[in-house]
C-alpha atoms as a PDB file:
ATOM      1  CA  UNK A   1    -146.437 158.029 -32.175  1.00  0.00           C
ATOM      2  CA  UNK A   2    -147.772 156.172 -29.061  1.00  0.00           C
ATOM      3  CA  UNK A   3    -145.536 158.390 -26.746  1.00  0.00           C
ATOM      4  CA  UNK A   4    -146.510 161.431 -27.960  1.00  0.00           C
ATOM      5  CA  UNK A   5    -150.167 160.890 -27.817  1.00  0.00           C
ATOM      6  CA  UNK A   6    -149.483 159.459 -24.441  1.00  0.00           C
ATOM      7  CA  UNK A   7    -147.611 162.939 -23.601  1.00  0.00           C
ATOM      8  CA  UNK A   8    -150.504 164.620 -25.355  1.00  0.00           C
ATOM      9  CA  UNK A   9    -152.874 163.012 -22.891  1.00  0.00           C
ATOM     10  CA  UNK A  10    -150.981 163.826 -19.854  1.00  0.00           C
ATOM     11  CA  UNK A  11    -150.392 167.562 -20.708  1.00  0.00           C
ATOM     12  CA  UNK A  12    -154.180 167.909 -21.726  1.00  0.00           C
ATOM     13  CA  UNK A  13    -154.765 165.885 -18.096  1.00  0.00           C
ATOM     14  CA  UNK A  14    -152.633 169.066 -16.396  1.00  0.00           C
ATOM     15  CA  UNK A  15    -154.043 171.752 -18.141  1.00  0.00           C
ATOM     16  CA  UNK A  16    -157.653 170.507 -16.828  1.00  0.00           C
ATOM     17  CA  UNK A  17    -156.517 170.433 -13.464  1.00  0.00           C
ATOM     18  CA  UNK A  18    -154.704 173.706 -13.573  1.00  0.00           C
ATOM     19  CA  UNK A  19    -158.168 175.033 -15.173  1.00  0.00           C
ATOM     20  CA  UNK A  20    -160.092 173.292 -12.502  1.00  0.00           C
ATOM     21  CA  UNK A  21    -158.438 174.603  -9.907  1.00  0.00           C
ATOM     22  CA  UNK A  22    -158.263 178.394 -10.831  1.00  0.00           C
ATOM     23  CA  UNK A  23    -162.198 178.778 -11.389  1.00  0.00           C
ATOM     24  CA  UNK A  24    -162.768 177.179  -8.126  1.00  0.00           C
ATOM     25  CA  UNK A  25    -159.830 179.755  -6.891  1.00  0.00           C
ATOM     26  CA  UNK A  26    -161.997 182.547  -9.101  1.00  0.00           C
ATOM     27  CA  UNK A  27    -165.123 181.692  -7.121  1.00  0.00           C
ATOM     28  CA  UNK A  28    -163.624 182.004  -3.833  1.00  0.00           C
ATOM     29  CA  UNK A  29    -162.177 185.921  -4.687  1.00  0.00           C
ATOM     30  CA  UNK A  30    -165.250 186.683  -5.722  1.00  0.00           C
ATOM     31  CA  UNK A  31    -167.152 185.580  -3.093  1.00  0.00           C
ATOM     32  CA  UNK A  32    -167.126 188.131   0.718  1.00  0.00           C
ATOM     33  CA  UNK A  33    -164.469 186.528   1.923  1.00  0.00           C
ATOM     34  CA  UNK A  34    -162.300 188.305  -0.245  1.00  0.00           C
ATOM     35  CA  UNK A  35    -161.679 191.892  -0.936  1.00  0.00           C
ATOM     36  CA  UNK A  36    -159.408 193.804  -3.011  1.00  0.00           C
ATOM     37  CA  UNK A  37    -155.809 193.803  -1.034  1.00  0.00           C
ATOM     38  CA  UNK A  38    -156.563 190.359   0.424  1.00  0.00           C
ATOM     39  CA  UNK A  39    -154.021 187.866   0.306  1.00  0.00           C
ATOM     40  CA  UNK A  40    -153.780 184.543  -1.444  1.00  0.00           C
ATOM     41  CA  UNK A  41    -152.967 181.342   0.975  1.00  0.00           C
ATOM     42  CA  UNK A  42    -149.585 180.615   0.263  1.00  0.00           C
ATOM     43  CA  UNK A  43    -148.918 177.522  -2.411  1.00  0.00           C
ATOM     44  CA  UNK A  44    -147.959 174.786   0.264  1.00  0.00           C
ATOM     45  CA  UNK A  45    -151.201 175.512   1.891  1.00  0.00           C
ATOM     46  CA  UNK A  46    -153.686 175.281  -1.552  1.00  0.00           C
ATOM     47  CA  UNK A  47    -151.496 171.977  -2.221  1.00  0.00           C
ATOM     48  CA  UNK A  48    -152.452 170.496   0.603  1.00  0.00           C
ATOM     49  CA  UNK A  49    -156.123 171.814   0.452  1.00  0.00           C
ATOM     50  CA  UNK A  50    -156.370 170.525  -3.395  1.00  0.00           C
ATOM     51  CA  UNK A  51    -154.250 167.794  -2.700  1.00  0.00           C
ATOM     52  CA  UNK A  52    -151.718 168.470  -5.974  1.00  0.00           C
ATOM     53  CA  UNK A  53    -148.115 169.549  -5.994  1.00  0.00           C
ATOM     54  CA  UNK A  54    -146.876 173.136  -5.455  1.00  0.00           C
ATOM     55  CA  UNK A  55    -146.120 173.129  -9.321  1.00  0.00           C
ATOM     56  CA  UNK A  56    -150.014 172.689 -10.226  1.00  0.00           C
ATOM     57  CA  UNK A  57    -151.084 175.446  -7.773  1.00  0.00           C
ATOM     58  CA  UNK A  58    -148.247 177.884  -9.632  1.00  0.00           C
ATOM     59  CA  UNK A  59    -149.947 176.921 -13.033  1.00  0.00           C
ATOM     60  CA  UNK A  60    -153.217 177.295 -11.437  1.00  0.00           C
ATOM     61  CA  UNK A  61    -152.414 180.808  -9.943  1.00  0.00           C
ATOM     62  CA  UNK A  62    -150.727 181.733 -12.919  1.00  0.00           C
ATOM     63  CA  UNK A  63    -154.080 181.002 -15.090  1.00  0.00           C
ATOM     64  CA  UNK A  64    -155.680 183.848 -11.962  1.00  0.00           C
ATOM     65  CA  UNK A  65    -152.380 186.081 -12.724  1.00  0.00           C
ATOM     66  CA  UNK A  66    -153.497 186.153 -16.353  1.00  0.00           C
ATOM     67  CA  UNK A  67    -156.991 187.132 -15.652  1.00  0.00           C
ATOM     68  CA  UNK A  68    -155.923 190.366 -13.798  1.00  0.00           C
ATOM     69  CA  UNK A  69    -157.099 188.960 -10.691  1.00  0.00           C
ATOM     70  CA  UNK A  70    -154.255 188.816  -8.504  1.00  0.00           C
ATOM     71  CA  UNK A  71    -150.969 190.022  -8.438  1.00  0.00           C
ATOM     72  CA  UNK A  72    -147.511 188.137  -7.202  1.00  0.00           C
ATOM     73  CA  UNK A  73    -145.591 190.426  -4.792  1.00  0.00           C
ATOM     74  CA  UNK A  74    -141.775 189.277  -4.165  1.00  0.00           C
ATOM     75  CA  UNK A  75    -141.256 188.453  -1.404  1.00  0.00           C
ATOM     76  CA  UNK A  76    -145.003 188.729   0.217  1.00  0.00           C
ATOM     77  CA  UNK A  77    -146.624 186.215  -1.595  1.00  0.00           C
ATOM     78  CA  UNK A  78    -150.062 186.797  -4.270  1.00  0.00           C
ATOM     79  CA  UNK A  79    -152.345 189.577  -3.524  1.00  0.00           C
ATOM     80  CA  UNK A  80    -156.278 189.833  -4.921  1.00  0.00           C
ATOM     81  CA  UNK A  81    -155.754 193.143  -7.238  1.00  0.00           C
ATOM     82  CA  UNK A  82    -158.944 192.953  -9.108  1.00  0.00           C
ATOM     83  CA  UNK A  83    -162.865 191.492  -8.940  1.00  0.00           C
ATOM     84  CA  UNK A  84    -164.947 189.754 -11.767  1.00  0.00           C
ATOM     85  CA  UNK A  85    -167.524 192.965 -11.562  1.00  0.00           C
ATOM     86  CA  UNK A  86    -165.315 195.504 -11.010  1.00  0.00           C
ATOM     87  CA  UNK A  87    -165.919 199.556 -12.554  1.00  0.00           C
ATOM     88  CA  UNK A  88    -163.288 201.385 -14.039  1.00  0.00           C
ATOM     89  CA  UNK A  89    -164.094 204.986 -14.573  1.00  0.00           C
ATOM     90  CA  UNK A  90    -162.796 207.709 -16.557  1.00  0.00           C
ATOM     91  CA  UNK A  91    -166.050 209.340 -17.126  1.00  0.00           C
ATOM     92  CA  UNK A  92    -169.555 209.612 -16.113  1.00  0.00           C
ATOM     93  CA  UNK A  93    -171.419 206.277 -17.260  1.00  0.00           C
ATOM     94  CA  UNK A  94    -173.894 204.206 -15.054  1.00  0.00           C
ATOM     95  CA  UNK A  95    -174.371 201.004 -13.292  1.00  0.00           C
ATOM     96  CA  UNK A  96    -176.495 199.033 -16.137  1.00  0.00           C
ATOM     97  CA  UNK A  97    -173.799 200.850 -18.926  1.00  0.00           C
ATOM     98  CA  UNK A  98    -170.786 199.651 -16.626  1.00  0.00           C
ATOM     99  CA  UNK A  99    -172.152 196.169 -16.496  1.00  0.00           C
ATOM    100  CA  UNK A 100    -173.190 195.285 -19.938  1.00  0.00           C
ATOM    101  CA  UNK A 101    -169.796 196.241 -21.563  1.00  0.00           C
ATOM    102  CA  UNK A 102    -168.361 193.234 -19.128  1.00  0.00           C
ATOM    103  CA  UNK A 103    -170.935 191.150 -20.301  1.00  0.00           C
ATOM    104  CA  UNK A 104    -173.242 190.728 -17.156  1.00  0.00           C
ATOM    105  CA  UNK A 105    -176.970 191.993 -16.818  1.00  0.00           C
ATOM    106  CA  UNK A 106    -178.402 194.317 -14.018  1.00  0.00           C
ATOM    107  CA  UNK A 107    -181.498 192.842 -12.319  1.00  0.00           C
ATOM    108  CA  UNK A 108    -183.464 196.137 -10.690  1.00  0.00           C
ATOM    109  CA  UNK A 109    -186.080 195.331  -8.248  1.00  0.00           C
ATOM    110  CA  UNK A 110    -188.117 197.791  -6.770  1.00  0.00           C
ATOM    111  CA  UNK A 111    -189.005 197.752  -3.660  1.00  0.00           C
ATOM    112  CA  UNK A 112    -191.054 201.555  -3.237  1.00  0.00           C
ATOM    113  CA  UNK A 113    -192.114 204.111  -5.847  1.00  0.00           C
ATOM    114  CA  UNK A 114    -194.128 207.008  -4.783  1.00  0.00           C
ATOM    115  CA  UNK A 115    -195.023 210.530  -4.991  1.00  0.00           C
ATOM    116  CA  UNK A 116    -193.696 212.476  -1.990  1.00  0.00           C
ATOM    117  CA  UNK A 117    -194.039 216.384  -1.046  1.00  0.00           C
ATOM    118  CA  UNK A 118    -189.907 217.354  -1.137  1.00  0.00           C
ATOM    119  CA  UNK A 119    -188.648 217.678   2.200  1.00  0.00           C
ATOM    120  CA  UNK A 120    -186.447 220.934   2.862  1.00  0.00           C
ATOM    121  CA  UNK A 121    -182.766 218.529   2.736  1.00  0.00           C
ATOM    122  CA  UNK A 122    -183.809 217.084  -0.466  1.00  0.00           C
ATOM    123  CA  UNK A 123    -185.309 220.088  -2.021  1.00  0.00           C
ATOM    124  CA  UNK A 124    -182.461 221.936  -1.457  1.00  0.00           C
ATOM    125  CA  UNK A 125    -180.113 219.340  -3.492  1.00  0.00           C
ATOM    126  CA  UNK A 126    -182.498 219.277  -5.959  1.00  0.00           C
ATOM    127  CA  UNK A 127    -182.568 223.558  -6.263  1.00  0.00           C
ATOM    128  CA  UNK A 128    -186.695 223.298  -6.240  1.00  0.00           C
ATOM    129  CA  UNK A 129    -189.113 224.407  -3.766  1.00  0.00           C
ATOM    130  CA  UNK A 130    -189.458 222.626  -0.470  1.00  0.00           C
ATOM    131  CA  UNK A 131    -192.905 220.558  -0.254  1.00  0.00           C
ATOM    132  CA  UNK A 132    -192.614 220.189  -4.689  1.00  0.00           C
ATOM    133  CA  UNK A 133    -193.643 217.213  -5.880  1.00  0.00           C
ATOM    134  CA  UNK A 134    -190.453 214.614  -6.805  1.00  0.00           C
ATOM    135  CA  UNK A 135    -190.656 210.531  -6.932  1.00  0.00           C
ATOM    136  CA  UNK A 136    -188.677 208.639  -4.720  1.00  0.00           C
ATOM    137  CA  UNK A 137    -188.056 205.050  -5.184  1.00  0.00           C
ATOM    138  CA  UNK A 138    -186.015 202.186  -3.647  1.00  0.00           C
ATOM    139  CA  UNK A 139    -184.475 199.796  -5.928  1.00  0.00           C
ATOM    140  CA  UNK A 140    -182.002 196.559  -5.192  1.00  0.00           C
ATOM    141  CA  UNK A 141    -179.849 196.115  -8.214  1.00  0.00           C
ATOM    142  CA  UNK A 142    -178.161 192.767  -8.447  1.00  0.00           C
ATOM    143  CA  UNK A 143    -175.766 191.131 -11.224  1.00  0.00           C
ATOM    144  CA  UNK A 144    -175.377 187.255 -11.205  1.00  0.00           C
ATOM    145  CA  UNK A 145    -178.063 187.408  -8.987  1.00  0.00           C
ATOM    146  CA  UNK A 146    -175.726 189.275  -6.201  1.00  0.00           C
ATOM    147  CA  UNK A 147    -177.416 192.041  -4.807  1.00  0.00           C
ATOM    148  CA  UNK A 148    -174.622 194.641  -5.027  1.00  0.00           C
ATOM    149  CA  UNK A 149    -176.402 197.794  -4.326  1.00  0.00           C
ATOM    150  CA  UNK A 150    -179.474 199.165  -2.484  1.00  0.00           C
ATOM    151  CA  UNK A 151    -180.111 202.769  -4.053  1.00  0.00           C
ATOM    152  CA  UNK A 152    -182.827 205.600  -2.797  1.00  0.00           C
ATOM    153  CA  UNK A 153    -183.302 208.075  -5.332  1.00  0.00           C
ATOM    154  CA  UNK A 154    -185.487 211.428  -5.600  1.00  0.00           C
ATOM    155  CA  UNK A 155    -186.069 213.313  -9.126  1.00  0.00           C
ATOM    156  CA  UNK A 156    -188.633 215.960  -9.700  1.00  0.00           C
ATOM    157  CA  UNK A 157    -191.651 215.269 -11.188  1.00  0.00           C
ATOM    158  CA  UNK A 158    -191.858 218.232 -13.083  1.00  0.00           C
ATOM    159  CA  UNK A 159    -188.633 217.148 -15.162  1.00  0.00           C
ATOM    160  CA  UNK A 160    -190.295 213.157 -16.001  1.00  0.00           C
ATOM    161  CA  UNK A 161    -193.899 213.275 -15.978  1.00  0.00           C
ATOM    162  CA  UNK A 162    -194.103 209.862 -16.811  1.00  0.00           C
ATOM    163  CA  UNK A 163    -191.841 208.210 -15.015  1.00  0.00           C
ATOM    164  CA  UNK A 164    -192.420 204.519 -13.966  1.00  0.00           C
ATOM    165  CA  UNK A 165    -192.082 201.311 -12.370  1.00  0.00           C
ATOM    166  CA  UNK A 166    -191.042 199.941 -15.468  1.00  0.00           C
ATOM    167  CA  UNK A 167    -188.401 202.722 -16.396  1.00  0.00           C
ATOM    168  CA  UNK A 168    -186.518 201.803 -12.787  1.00  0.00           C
ATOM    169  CA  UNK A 169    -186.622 198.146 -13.479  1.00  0.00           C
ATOM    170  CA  UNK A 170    -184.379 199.223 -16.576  1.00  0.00           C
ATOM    171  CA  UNK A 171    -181.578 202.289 -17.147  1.00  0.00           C
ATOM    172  CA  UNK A 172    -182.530 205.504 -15.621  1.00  0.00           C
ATOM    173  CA  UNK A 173    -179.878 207.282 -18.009  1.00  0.00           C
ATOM    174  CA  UNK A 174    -181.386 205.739 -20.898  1.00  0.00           C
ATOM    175  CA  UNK A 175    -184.816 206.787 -19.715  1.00  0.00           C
ATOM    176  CA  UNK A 176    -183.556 210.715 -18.858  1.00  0.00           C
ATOM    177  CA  UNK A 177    -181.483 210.732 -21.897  1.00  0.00           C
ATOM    178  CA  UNK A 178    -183.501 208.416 -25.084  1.00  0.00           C
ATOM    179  CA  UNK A 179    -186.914 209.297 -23.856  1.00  0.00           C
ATOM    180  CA  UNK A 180    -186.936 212.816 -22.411  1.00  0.00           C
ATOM    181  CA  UNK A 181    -184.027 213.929 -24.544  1.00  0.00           C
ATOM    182  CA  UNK A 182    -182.179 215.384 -21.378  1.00  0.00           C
ATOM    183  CA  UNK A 183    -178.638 215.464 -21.927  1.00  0.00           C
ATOM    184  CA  UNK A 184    -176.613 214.398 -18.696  1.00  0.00           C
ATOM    185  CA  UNK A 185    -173.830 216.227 -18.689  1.00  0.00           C
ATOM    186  CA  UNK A 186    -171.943 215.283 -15.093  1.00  0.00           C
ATOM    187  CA  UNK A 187    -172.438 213.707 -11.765  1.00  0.00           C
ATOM    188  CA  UNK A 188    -171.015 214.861  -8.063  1.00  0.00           C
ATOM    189  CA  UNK A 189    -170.741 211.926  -5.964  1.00  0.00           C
ATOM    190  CA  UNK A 190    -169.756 211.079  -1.863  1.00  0.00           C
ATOM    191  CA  UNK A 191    -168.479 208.078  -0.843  1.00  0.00           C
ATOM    192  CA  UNK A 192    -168.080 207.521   2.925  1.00  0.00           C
ATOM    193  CA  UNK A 193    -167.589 203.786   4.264  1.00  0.00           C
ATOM    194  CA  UNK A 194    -170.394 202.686   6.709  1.00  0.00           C
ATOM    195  CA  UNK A 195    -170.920 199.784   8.645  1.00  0.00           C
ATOM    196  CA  UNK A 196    -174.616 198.315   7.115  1.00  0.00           C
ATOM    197  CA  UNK A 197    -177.594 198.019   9.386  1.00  0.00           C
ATOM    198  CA  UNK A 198    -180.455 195.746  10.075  1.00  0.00           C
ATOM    199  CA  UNK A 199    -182.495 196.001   7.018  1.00  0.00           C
ATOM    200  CA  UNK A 200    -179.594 196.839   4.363  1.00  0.00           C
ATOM    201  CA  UNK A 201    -177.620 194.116   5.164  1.00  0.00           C
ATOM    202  CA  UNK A 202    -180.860 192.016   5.085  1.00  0.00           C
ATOM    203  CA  UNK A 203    -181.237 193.294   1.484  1.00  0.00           C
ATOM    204  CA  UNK A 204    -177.531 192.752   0.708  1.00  0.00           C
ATOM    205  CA  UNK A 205    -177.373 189.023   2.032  1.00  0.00           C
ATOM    206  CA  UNK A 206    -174.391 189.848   4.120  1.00  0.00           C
ATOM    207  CA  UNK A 207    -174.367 190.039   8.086  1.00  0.00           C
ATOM    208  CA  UNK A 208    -175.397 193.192  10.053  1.00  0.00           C
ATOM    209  CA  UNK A 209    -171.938 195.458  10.589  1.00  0.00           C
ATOM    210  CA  UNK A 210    -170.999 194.695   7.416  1.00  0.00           C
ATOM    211  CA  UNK A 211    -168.397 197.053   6.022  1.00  0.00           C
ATOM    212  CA  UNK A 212    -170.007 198.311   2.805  1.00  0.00           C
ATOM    213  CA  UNK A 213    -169.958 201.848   0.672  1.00  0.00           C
ATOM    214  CA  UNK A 214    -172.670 204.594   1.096  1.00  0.00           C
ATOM    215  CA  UNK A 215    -172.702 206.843  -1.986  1.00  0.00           C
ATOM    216  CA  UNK A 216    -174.291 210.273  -2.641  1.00  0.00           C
ATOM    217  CA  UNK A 217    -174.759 210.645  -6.020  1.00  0.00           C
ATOM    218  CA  UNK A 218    -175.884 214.226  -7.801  1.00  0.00           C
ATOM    219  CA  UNK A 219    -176.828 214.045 -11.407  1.00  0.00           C
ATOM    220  CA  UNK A 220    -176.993 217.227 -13.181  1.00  0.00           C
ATOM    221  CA  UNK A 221    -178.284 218.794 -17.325  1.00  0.00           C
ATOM    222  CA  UNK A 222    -176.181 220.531 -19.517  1.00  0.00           C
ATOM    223  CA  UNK A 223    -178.704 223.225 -19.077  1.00  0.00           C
ATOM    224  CA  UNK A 224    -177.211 223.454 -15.481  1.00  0.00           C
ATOM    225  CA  UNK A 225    -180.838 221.635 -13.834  1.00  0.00           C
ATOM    226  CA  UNK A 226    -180.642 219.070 -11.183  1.00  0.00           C
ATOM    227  CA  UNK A 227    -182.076 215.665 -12.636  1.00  0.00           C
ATOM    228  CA  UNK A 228    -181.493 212.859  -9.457  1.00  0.00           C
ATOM    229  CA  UNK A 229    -180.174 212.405  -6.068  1.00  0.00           C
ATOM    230  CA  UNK A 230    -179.408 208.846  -4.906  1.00  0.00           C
ATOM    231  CA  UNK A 231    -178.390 208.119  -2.002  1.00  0.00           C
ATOM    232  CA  UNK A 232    -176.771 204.518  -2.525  1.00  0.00           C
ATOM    233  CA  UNK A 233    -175.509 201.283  -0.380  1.00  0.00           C
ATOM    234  CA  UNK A 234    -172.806 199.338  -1.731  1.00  0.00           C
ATOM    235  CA  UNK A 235    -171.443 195.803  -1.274  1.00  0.00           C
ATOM    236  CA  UNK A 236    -167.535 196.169  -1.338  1.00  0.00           C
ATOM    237  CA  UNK A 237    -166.665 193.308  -1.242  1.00  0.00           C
ATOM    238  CA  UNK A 238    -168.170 192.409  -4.366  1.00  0.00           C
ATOM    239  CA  UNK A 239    -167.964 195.251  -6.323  1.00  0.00           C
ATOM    240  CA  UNK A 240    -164.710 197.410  -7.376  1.00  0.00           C
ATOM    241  CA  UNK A 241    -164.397 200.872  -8.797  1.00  0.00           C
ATOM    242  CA  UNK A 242    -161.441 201.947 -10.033  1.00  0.00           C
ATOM    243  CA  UNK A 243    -161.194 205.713 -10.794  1.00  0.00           C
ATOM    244  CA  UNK A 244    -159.044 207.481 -13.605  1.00  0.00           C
ATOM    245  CA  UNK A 245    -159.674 211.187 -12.769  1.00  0.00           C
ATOM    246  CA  UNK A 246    -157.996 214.159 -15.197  1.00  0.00           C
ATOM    247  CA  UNK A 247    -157.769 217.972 -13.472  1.00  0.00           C
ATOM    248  CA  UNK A 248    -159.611 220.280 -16.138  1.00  0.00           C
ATOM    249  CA  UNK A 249    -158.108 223.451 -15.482  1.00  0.00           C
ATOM    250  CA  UNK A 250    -160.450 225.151 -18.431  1.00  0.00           C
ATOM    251  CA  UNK A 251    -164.032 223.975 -17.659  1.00  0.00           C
ATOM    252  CA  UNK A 252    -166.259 225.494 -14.327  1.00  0.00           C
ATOM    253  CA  UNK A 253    -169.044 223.160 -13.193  1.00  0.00           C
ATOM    254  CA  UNK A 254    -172.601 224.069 -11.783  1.00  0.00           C
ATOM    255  CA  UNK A 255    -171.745 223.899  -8.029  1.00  0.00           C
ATOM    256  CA  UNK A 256    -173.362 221.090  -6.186  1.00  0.00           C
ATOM    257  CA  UNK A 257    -175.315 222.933  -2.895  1.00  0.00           C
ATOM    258  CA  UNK A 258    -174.057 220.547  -0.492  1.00  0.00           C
ATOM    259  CA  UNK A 259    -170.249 221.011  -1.517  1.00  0.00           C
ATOM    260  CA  UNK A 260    -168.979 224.276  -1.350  1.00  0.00           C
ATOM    261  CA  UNK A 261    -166.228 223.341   0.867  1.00  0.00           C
ATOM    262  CA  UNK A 262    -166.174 219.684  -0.326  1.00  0.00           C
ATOM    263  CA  UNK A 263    -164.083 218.792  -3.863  1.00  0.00           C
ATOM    264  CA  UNK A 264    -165.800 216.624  -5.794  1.00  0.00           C
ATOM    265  CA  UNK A 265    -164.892 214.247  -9.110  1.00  0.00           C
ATOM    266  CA  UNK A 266    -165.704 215.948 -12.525  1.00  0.00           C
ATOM    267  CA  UNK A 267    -165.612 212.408 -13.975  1.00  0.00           C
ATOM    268  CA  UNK A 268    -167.302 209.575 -11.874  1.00  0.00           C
ATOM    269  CA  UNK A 269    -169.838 206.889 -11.833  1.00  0.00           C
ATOM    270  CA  UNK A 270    -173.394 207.059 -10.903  1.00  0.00           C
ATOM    271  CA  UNK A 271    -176.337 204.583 -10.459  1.00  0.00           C
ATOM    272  CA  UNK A 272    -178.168 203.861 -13.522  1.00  0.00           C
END
């Protein structure tokens, strides 16, 4: 009876360690040193660093292996597949929607809100007149307290006459679609990678020349209106989308002005 409880003891003793060791392993992947693609140091390397054996960081990687987080390649070693806020998208559903099915809260802080004449660019996404009325803001949305996106967004006035600070601290979806009864029926979207400057990557916390993700995002009705354009700065390295896109040969979509030569996703993810 002694032995076993002795064995019990050392095998609960492991586990901890193995435990240990992965979150502080789950930390690092998550942090900008990582992206998605990166490799894993190799075992003799994390042995030494954690000072254990080789067979503790296998357990220990295996615990990260588990979690979806990385992947063992024969051959090449472990490879960083996945991130703890990560989006995976079949269908049009926003930030705030994304992040409270994982389990994490959106913090929105804005920075600007204003009433602005529509200049001719922005009018003409928007199909209204140029010099109508539409709100801009600027909002930093951050999970964990991260800030993983800065976000620029114009929507007519007309359409949300009562839009305010405190709707854009929350879910713009669940302002456009519970309060105003507006159905949103898709989203076109642009990603291009960009290297951040001065004041994004000062709202970011990361260096200036960061690599990062500036999205275009066009939200339109199922009445066929033109509801928000964002214009959106993303952290990559801490944030993952994964997209799941089906070809619709049946359905024809309002035509986004700024794409008639450029194919964009019927199903996609837009700020919230």
């Amino acid at each position: 009876m002694v032995e076993v409880k002795r064995r019990y003891s050392a095998w609960r003793g492991l586990l901890v360690i193995y435990k240990s060791i992965a979150d502080r392993l789950r930390v690092r992947l998550n942090s900008a040193d990582y992206t998605i693609g990166s490799p894993l140091p190799g075992e003799k390397k994390l042995a030494e660093e954690f000072g254990v054996s080789r067979m503790t960081i296998r357990k220990a990687v295996d615990l990260l292996v588990g979690w979806g987080l990385v992947q063992r390649r024969q051959g090449s070693g472990t490879w960083v597949t996945k991130k703890d806020v990560h989006h995976e998208t079949t269908n049009l559903t926003g930030f705030v929607e994304v992040m409270r099915s994982q389990g994490k809260e959106v913090m929105s802080e804005v920075l600007e809100f204003s009433i602005m004449p529509a200049p001719p660019a922005i009018a003409s996404l928007l199909r209204i007149k140029i010099d109508e009325k539409i709100y801009y803001s600027r909002r930093v949305r951050a999970v964990g307290g991260k800030p993983l996106m800065v976000e620029d967004s114009y929507m007519p006035v007309k359409l949300f006459r009562n839009l305010s600070m405190a709707h854009l601290e929350g879910s713009k979806f669940s302002y456009i679609e519970e309060e105003c009864r507006i159905i949103i029926s898709g989203n076109y979207e642009t990603l291009t990678p960009v290297l951040a400057d001065a004041k994004t990557a000062k709202l970011l916390n990361i260096a200036e020349a960061t690599p990062i993700l500036r999205i275009t995002s066009l939200s339109y009705s199922d009445s066929g209106e033109f509801l928000n354009y964002s214009v959106m700065f993303r952290n990559a390295s801490e944030y993952q989308v994964d997209y799941h896109l089906r070809r619709d040969h049946a359905k024809t979509l309002p035509v986004s002005p700024d794409s008639a030569a450029t194919q964009s996703p019927q199903n996609s993810t837009a700020s919230n």
